[in-house]
PDB file of N, CA and C in Angstrom:
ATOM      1  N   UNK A   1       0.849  -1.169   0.000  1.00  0.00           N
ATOM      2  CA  UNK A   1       0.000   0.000   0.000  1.00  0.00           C
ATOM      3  C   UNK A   1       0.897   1.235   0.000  1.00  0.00           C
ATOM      4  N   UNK A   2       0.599   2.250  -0.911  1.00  0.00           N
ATOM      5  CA  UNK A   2       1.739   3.288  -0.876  1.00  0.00           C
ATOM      6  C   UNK A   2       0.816   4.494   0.084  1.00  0.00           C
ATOM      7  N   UNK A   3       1.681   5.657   0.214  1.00  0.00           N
ATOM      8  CA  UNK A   3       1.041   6.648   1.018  1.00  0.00           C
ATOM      9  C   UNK A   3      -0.043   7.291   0.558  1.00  0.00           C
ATOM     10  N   UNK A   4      -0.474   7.000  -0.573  1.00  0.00           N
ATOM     11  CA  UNK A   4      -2.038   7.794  -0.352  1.00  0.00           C
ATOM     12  C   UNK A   4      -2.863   6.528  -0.339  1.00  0.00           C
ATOM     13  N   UNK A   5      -2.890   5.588  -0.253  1.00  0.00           N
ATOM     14  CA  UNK A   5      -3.347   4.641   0.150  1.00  0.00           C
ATOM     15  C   UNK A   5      -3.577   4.355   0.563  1.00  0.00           C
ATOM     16  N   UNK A   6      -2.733   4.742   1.803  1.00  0.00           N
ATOM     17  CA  UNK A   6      -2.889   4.530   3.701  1.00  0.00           C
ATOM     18  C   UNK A   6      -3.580   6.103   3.334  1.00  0.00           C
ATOM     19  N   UNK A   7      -3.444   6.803   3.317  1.00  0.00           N
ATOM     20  CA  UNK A   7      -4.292   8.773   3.496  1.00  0.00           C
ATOM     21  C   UNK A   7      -5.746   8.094   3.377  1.00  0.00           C
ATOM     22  N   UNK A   8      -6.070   7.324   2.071  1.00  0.00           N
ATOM     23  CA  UNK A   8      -7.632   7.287   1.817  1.00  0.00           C
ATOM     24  C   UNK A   8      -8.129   5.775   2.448  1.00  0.00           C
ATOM     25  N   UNK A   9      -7.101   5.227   2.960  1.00  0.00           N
ATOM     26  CA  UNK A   9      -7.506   4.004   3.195  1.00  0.00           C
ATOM     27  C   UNK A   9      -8.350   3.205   2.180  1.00  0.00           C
ATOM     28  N   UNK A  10      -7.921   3.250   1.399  1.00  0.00           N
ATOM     29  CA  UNK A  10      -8.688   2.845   0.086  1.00  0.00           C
ATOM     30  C   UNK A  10      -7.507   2.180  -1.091  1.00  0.00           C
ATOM     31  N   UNK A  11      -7.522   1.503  -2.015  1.00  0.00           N
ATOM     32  CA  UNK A  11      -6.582   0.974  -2.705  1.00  0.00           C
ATOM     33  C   UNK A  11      -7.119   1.596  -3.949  1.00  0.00           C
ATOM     34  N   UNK A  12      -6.378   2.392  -4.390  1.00  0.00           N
ATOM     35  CA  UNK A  12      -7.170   3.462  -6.009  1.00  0.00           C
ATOM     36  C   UNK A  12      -6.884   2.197  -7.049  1.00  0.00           C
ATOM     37  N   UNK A  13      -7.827   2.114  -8.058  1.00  0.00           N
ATOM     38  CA  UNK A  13      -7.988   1.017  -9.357  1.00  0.00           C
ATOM     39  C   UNK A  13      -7.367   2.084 -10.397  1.00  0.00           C
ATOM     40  N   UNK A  14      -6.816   1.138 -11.065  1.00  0.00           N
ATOM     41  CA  UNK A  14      -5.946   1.693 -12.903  1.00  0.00           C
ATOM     42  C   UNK A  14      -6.610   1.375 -13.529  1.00  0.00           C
ATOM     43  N   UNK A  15      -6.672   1.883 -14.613  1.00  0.00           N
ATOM     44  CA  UNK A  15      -7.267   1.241 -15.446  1.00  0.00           C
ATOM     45  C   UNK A  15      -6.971   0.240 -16.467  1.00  0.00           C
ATOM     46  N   UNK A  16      -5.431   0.171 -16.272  1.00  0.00           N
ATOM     47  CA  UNK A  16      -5.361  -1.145 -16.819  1.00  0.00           C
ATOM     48  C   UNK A  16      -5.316  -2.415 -15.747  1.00  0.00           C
ATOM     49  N   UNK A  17      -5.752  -2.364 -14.621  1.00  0.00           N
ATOM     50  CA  UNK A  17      -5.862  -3.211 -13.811  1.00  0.00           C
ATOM     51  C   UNK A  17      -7.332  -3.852 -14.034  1.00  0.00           C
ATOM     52  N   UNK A  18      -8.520  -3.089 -14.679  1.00  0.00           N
ATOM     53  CA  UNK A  18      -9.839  -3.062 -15.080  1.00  0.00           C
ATOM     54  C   UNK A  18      -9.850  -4.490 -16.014  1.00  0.00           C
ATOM     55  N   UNK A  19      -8.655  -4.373 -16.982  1.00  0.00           N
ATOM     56  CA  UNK A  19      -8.586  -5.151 -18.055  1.00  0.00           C
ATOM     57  C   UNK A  19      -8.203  -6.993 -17.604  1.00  0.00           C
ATOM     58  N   UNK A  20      -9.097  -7.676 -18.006  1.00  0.00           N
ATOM     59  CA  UNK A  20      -8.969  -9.317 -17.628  1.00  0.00           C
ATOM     60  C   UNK A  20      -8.909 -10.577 -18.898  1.00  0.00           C
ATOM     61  N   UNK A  21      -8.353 -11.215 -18.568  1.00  0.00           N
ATOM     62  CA  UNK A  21      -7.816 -12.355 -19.279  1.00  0.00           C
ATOM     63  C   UNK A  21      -8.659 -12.294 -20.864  1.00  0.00           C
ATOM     64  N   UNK A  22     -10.240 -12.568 -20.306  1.00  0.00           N
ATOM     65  CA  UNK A  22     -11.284 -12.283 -21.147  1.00  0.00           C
ATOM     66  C   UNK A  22     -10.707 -11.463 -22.038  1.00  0.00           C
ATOM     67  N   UNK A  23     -11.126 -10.444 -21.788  1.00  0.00           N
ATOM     68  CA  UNK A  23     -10.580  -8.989 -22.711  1.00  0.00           C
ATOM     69  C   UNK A  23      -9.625  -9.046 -23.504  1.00  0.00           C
ATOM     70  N   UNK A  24      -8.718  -9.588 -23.248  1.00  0.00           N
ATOM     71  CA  UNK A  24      -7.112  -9.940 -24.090  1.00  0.00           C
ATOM     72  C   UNK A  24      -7.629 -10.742 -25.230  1.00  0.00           C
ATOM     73  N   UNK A  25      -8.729 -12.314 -24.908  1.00  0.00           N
ATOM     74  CA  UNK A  25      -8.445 -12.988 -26.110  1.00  0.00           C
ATOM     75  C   UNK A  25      -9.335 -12.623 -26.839  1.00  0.00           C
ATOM     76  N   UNK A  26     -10.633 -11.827 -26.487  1.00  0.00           N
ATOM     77  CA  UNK A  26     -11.579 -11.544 -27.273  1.00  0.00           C
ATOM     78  C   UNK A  26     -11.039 -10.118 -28.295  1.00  0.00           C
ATOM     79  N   UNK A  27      -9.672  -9.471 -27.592  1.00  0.00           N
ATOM     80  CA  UNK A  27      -9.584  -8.739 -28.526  1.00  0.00           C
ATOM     81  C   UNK A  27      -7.972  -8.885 -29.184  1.00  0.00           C
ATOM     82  N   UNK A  28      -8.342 -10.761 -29.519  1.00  0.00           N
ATOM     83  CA  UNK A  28      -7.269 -11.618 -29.904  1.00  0.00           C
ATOM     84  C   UNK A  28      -5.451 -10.908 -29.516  1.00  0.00           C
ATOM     85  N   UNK A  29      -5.478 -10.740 -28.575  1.00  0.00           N
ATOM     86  CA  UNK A  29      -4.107 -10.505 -28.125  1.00  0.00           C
ATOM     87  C   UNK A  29      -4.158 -11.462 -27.177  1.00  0.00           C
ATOM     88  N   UNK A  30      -2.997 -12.378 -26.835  1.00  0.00           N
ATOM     89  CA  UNK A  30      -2.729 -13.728 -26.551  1.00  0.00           C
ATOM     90  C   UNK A  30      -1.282 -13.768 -25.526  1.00  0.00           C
ATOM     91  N   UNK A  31      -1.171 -13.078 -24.328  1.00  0.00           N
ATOM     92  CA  UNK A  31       0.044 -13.233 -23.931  1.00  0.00           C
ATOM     93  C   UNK A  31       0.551 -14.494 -23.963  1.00  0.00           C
ATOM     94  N   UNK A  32       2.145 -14.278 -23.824  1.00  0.00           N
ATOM     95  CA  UNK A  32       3.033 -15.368 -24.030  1.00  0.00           C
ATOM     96  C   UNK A  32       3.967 -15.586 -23.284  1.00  0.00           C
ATOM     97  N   UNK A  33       3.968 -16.470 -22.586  1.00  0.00           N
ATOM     98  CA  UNK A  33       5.279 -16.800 -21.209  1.00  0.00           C
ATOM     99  C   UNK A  33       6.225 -17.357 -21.963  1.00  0.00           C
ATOM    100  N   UNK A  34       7.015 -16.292 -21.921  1.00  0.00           N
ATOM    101  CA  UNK A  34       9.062 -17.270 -22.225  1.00  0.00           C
ATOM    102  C   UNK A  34       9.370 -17.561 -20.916  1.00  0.00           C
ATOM    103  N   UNK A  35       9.550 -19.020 -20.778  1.00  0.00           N
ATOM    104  CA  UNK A  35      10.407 -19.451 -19.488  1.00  0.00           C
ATOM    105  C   UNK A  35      11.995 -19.323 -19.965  1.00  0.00           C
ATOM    106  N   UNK A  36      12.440 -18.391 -19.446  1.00  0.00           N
ATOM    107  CA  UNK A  36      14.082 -18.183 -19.857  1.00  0.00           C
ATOM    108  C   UNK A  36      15.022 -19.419 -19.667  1.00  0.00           C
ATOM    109  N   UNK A  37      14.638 -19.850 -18.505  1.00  0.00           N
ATOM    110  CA  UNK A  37      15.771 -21.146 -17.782  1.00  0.00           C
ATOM    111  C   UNK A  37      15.023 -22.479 -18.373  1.00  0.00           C
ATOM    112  N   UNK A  38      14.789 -22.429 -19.376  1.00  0.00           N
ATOM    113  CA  UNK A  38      14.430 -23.825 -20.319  1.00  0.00           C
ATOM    114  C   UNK A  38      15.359 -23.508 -21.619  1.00  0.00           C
ATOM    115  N   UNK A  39      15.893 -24.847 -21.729  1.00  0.00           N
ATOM    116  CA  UNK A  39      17.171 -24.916 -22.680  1.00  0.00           C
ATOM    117  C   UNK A  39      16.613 -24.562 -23.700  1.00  0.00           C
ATOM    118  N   UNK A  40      15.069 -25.639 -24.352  1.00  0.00           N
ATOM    119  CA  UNK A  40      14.401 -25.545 -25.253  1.00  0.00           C
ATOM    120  C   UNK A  40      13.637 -24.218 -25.667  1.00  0.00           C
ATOM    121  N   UNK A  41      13.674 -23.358 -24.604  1.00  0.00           N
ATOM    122  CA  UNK A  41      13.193 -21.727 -25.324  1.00  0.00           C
ATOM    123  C   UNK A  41      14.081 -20.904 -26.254  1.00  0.00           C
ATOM    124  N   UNK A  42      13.555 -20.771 -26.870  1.00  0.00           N
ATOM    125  CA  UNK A  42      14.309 -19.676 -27.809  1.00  0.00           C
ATOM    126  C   UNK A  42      13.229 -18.667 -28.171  1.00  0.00           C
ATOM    127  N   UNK A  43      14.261 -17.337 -28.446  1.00  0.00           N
ATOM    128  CA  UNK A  43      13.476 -15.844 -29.134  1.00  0.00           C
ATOM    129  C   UNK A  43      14.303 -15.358 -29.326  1.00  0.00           C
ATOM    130  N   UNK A  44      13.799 -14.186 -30.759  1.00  0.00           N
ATOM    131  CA  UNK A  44      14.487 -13.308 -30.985  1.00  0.00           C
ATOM    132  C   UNK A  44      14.782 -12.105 -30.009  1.00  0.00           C
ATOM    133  N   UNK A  45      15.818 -11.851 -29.063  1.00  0.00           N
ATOM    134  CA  UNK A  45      15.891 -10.928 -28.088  1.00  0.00           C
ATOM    135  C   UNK A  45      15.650  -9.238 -28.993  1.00  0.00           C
ATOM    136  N   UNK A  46      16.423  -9.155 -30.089  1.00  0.00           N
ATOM    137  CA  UNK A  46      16.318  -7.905 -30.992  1.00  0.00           C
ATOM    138  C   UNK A  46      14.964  -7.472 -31.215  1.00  0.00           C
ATOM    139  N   UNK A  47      14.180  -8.505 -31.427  1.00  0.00           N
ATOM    140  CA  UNK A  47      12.683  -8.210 -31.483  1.00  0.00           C
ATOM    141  C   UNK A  47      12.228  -7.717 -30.202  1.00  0.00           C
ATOM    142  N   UNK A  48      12.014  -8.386 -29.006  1.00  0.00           N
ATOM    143  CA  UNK A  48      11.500  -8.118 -27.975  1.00  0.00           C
ATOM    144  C   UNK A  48      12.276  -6.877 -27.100  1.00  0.00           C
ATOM    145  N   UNK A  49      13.809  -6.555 -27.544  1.00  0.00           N
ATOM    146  CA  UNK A  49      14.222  -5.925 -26.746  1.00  0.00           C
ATOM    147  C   UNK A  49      14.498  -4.358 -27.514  1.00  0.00           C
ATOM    148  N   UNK A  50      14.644  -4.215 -28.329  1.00  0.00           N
ATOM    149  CA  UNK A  50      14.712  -3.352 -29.413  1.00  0.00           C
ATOM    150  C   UNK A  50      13.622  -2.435 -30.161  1.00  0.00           C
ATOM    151  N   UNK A  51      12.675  -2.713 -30.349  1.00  0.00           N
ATOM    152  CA  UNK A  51      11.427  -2.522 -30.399  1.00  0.00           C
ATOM    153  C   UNK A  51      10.715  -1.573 -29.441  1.00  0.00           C
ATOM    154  N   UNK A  52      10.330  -0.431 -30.023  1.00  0.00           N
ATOM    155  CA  UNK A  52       9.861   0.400 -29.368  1.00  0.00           C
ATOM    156  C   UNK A  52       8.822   0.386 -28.242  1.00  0.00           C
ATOM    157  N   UNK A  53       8.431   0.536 -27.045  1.00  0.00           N
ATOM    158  CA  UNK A  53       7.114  -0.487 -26.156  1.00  0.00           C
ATOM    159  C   UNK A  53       5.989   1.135 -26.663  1.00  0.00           C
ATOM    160  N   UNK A  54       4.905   0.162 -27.040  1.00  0.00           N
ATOM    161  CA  UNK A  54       3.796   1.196 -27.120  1.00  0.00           C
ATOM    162  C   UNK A  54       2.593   0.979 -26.299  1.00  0.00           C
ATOM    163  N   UNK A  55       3.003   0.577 -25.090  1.00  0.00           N
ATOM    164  CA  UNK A  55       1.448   0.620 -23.932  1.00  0.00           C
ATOM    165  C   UNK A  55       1.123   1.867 -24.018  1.00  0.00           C
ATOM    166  N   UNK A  56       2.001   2.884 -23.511  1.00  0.00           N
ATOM    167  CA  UNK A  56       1.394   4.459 -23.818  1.00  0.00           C
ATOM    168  C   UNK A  56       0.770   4.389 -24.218  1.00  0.00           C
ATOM    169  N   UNK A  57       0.609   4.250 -26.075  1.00  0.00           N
ATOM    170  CA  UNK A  57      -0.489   4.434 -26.940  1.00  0.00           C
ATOM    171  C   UNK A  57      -1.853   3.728 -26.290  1.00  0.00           C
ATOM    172  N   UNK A  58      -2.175   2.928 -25.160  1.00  0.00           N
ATOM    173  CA  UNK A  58      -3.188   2.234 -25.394  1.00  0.00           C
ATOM    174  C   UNK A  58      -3.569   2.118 -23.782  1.00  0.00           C
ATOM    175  N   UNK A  59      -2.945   2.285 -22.957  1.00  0.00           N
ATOM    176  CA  UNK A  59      -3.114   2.703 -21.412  1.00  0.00           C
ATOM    177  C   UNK A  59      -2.186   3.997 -20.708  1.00  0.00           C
ATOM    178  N   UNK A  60      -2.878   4.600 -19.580  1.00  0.00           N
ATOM    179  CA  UNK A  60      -2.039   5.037 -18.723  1.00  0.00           C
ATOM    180  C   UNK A  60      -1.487   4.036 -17.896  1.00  0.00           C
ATOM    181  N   UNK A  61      -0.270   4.453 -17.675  1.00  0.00           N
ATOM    182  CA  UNK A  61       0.556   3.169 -16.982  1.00  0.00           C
ATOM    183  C   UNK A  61       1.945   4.200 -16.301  1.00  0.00           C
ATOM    184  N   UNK A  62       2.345   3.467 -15.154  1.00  0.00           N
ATOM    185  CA  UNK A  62       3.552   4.297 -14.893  1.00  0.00           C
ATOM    186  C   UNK A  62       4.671   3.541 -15.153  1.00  0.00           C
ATOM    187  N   UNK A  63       5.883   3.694 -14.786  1.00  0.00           N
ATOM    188  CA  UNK A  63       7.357   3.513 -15.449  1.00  0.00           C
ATOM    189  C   UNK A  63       7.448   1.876 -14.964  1.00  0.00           C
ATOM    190  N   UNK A  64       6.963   1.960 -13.378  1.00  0.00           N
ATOM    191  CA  UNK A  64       7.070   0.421 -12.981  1.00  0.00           C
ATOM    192  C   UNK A  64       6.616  -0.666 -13.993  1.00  0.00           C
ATOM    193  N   UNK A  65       5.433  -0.290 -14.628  1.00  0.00           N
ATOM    194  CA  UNK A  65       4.643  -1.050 -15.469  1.00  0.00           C
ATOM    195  C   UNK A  65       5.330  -1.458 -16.620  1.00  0.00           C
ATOM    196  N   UNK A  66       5.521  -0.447 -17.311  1.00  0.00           N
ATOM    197  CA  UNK A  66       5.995  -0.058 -18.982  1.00  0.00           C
ATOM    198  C   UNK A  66       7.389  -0.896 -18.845  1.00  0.00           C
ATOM    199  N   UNK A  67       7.879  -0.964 -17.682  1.00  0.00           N
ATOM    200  CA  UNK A  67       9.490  -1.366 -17.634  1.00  0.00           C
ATOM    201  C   UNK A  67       9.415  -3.086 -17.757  1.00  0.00           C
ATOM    202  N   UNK A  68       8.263  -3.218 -17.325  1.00  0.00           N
ATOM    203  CA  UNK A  68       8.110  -5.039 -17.417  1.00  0.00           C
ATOM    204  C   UNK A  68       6.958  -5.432 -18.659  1.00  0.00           C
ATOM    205  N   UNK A  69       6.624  -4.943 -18.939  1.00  0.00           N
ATOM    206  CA  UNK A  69       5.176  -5.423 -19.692  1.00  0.00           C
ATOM    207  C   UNK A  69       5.228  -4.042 -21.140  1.00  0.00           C
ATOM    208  N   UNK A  70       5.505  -5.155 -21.947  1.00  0.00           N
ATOM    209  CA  UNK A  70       5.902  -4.601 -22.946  1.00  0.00           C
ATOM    210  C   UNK A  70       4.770  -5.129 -24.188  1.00  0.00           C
ATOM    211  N   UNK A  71       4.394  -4.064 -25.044  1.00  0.00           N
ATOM    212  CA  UNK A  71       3.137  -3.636 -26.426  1.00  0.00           C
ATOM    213  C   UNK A  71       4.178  -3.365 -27.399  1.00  0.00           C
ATOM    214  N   UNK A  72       4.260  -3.935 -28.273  1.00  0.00           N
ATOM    215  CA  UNK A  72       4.991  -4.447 -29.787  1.00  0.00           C
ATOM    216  C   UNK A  72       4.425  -4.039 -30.800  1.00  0.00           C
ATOM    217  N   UNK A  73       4.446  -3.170 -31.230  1.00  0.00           N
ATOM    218  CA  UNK A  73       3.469  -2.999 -32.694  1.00  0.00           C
ATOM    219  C   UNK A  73       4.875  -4.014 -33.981  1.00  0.00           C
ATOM    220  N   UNK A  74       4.495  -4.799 -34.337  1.00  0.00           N
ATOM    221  CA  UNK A  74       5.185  -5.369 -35.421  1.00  0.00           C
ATOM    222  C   UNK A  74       5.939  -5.175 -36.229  1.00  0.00           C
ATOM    223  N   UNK A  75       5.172  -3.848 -36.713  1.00  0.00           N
ATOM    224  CA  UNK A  75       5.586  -2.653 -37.978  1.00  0.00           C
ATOM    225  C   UNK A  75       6.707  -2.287 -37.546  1.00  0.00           C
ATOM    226  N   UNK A  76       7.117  -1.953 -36.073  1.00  0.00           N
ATOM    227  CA  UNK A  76       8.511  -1.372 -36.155  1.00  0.00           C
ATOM    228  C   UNK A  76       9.293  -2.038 -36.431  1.00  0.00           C
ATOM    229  N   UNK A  77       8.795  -3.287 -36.286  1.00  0.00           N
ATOM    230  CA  UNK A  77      10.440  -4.380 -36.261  1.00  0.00           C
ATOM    231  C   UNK A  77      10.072  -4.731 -37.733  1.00  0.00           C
ATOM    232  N   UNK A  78       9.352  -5.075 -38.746  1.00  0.00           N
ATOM    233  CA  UNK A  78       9.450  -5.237 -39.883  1.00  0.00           C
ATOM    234  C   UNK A  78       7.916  -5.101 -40.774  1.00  0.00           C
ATOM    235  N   UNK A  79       8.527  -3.943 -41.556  1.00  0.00           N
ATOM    236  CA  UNK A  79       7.590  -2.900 -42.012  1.00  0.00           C
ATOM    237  C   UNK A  79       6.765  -3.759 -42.959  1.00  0.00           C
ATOM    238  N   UNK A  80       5.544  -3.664 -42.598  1.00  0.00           N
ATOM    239  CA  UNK A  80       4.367  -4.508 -43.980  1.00  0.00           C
ATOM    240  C   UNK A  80       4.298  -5.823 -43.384  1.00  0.00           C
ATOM    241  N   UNK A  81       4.391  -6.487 -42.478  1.00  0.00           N
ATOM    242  CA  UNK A  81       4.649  -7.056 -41.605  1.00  0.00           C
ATOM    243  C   UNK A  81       3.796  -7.720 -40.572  1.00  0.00           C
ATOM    244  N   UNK A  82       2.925  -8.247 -40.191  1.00  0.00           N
ATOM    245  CA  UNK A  82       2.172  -9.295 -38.885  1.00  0.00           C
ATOM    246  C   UNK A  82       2.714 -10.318 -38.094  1.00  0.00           C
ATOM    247  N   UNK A  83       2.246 -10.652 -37.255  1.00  0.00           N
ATOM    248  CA  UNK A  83       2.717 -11.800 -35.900  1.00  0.00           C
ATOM    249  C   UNK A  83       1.967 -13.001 -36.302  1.00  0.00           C
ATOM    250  N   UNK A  84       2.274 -14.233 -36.494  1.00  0.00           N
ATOM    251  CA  UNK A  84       1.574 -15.198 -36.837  1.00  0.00           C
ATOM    252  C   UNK A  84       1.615 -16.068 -35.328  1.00  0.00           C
ATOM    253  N   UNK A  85       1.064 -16.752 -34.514  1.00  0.00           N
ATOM    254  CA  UNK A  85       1.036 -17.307 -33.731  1.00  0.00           C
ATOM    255  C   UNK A  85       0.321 -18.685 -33.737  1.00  0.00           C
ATOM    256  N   UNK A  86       1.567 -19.749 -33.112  1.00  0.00           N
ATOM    257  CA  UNK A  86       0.540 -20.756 -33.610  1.00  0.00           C
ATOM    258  C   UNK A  86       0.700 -21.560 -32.028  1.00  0.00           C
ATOM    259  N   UNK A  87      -0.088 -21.652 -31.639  1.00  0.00           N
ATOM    260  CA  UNK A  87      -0.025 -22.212 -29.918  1.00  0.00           C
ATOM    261  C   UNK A  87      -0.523 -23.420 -29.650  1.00  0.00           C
ATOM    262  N   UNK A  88       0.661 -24.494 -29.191  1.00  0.00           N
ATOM    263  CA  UNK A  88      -0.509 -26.130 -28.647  1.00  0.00           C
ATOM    264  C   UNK A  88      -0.608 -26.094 -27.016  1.00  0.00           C
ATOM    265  N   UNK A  89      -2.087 -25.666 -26.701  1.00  0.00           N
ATOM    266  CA  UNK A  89      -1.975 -25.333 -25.270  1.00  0.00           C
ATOM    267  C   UNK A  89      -2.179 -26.727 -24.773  1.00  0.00           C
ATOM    268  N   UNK A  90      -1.533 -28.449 -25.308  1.00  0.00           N
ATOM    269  CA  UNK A  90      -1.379 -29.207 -24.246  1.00  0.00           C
ATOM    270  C   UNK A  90      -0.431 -29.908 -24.657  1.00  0.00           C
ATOM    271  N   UNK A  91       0.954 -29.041 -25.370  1.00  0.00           N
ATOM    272  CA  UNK A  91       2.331 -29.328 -25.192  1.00  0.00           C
ATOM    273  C   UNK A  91       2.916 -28.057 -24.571  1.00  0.00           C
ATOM    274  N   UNK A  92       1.926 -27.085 -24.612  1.00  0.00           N
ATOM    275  CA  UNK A  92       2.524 -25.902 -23.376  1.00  0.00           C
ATOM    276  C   UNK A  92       3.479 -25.591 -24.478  1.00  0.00           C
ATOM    277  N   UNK A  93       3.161 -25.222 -25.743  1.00  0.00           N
ATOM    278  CA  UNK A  93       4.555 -25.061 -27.006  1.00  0.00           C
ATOM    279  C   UNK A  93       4.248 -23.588 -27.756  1.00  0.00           C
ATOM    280  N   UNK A  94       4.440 -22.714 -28.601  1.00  0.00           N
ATOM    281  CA  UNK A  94       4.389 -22.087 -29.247  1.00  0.00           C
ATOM    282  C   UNK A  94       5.720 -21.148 -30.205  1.00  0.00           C
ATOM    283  N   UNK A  95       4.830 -20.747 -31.488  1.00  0.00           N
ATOM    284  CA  UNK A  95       5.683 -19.957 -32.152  1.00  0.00           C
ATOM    285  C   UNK A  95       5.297 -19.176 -32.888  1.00  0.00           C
ATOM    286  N   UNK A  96       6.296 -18.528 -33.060  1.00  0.00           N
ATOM    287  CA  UNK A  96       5.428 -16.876 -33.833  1.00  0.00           C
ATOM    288  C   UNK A  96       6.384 -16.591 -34.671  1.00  0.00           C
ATOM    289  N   UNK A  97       6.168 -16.035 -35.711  1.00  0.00           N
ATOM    290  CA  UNK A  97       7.092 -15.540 -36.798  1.00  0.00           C
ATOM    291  C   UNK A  97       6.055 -14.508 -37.686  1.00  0.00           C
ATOM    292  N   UNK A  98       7.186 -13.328 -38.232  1.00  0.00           N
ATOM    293  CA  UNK A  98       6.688 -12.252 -39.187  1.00  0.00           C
ATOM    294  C   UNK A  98       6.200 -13.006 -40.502  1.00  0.00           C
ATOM    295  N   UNK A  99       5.543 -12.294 -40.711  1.00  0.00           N
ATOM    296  CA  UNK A  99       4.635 -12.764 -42.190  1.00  0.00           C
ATOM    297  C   UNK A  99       4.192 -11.583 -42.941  1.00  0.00           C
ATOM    298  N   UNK A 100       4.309 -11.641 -44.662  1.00  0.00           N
ATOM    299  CA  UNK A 100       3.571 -10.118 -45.030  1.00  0.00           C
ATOM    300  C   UNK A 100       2.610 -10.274 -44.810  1.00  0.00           C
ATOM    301  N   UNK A 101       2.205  -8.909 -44.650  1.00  0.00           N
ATOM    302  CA  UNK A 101       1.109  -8.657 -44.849  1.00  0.00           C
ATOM    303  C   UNK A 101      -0.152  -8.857 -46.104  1.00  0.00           C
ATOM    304  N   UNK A 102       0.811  -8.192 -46.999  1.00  0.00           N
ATOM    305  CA  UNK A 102      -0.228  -8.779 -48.178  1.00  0.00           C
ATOM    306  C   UNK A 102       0.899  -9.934 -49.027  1.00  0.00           C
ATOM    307  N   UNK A 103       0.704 -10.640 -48.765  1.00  0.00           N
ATOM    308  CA  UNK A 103       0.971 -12.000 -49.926  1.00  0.00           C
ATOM    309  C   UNK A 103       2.152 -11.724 -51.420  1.00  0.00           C
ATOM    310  N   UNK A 104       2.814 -11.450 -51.825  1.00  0.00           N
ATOM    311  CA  UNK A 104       3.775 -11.586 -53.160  1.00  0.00           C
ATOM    312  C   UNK A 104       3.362 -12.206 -54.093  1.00  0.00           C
ATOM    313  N   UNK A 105       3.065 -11.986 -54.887  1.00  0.00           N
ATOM    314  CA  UNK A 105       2.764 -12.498 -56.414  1.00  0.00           C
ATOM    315  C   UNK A 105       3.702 -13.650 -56.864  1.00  0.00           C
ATOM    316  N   UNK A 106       2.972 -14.923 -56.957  1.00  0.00           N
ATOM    317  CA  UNK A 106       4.203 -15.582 -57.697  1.00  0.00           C
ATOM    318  C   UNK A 106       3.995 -16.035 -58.807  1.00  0.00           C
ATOM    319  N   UNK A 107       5.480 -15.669 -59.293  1.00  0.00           N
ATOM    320  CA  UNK A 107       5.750 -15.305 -61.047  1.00  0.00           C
ATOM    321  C   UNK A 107       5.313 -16.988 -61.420  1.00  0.00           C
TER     322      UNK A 107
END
């Protein structure tokens, strides 16, 4: 509890605290746990670490937040560009890779 917390005796709500599991898949965003200390994980760190974080754009949030929980728009990391995700939730497995956007003509 921080000090205005104890002042109002009250615990103030965020509004991204409002937001629940529900909400995420219905508005198909799908978090994703990397267990780091599994041999078998791999990611592109350049992607995840490099990449501009855009929660701003989409909540108020303070620094604590933004510093762990990171919003990816795709486009920065490769322009024309989408997240493909393909998840087996009972091998606990997944993978994601860029894809165009619109499709290439083949000759």
């Amino acid at each position: 509890m921080n000090s205005r917390e104890k002042v109002s005796g009250q615990r103030q709500t965020h509004r991204w605290e409002l937001i629940s599991f529900k909400d995420l898949m219905e508005a198909n965003i799908y978090p994703v746990a990397i267990n780091l200390d599994d041999k078998g994980a791999s990611f592109n760190r350049q992607f995840f670490y490099e990449s501009p974080n855009r929660i701003g754009q989409y909540i108020e949030t303070n620094t604590a937040i933004s510093e762990c929980l990171r919003v990816i728009d795709v486009s920065d990391y490769a322009m024309g560009c989408h997240l493909d995700l393909v998840m087996d939730d009972e091998k606990g497995q997944a993978i994601a890779f860029c894809v165009p956007d619109k499709p290439s003509e083949v000759l």
